[in-house]
Protein backbone atom coordinates (compact mmCIF):
# COMPACT_ATOMS: atom_id res chain seq x y z
CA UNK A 1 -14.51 1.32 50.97
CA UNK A 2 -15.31 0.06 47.35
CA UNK A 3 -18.45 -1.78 46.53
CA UNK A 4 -17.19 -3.79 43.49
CA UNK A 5 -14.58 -6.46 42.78
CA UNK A 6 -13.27 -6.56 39.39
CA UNK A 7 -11.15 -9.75 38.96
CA UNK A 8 -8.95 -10.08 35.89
CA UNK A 9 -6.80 -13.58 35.28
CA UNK A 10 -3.88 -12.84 33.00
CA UNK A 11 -0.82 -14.82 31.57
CA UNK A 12 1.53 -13.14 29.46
CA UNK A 13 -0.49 -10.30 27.51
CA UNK A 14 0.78 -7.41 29.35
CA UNK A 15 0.16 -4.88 26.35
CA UNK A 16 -3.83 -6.41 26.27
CA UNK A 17 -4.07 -5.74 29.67
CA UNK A 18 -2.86 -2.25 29.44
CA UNK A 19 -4.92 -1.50 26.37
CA UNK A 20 -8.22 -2.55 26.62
CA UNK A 21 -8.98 -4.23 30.59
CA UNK A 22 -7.16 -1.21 32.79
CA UNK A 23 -7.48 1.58 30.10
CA UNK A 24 -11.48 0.69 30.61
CA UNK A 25 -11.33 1.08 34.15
CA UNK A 26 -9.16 4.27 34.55
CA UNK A 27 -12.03 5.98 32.16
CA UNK A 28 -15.01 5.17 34.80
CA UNK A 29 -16.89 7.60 35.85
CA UNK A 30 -17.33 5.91 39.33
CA UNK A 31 -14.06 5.08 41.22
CA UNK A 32 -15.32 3.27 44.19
CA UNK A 33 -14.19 -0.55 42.77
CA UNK A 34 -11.02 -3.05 43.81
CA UNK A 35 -9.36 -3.83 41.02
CA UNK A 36 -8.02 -7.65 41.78
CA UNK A 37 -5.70 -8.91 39.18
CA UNK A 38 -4.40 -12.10 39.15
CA UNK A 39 -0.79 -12.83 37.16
CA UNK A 40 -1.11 -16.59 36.24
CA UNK A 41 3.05 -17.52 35.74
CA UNK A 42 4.45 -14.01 37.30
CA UNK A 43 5.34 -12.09 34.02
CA UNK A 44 7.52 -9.59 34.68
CA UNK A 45 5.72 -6.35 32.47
CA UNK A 46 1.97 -7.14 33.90
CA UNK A 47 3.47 -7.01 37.53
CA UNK A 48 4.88 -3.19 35.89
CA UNK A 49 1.53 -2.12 34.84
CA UNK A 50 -0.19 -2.94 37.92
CA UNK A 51 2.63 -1.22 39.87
CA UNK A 52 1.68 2.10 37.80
CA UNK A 53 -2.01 1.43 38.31
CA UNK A 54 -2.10 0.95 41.97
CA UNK A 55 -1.20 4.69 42.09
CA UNK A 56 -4.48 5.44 40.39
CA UNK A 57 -6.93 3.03 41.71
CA UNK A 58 -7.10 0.41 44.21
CA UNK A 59 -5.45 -2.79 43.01
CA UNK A 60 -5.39 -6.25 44.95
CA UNK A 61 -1.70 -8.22 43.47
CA UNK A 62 -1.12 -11.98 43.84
CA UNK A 63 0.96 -14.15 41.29
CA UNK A 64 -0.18 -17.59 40.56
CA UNK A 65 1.57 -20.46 39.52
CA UNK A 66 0.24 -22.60 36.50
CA UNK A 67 -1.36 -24.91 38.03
CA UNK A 68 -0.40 -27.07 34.76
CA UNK A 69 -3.19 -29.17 34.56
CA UNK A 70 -5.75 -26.90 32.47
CA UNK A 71 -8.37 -24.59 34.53
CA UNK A 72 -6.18 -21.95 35.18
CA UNK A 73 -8.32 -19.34 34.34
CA UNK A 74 -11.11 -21.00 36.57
CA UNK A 75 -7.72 -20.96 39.51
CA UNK A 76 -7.25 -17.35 38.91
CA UNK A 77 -10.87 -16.38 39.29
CA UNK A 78 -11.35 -18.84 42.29
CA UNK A 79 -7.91 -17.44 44.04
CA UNK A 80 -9.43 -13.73 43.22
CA UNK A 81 -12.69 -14.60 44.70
CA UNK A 82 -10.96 -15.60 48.11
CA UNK A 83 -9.21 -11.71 48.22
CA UNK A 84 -12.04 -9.78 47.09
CA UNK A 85 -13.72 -7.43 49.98
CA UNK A 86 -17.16 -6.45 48.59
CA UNK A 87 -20.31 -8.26 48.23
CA UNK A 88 -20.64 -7.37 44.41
CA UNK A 89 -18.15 -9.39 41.93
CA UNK A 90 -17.47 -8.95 38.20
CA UNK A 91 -14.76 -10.69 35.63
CA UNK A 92 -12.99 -8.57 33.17
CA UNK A 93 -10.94 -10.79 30.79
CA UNK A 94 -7.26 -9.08 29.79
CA UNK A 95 -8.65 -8.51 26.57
CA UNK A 96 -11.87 -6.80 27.33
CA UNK A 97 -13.11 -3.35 28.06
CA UNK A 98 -16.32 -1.89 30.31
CA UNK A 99 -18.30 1.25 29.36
CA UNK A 100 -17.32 3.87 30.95
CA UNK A 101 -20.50 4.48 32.54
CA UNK A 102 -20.38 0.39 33.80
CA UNK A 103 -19.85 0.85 37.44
């Protein structure tokens, strides 16, 4: 069982998520985390990436819909907050990367 959630909201920046957010958590030194990522609008190439990470790591899915109204972001986190399974909870942003030594 993991002891951290790591929620990440994206919409449409696939390559930033890649990149920086799950190229910072594949070079942890401790594995034990959930990974939950949150696809606000369903695009296509961030549901790929996750696909290739949940072979490495454990990875929570769910796609969102916009809700349309602003506050997505605060949606996303909320919605990831609901799956999460640990008692410890941290945001990484798309576009953001942890020390390797974070967790």
């Amino acid at each position: 069982m993991s002891k951290v959630s790591i929620i990440t909201v994206t919409r449409n920046r696939p390559e930033l998520l890649s990149l920086k957010a799950y190229a910072s958590l594949l070079n942890q030194t401790d594995s034990n985390f959930e990974w939950i990522v949150i696809n606000d609008g369903g695009e296509r190439k961030t549901k790929s990436i996750v696909e290739q990470a949940q072979r490495k790591m454990l990875v929570t899915y769910r796609e969102m819909t916009n809700p349309g109204m602003g506050f997505a972001l605060c949606h996303g986190r909320n919605l990831g907050i609901k799956l999460e399974t640990n008692e410890l909870i941290d945001y990484l942003d798309d576009d953001n990367v942890i020390f390797h030594d974070f967790l």
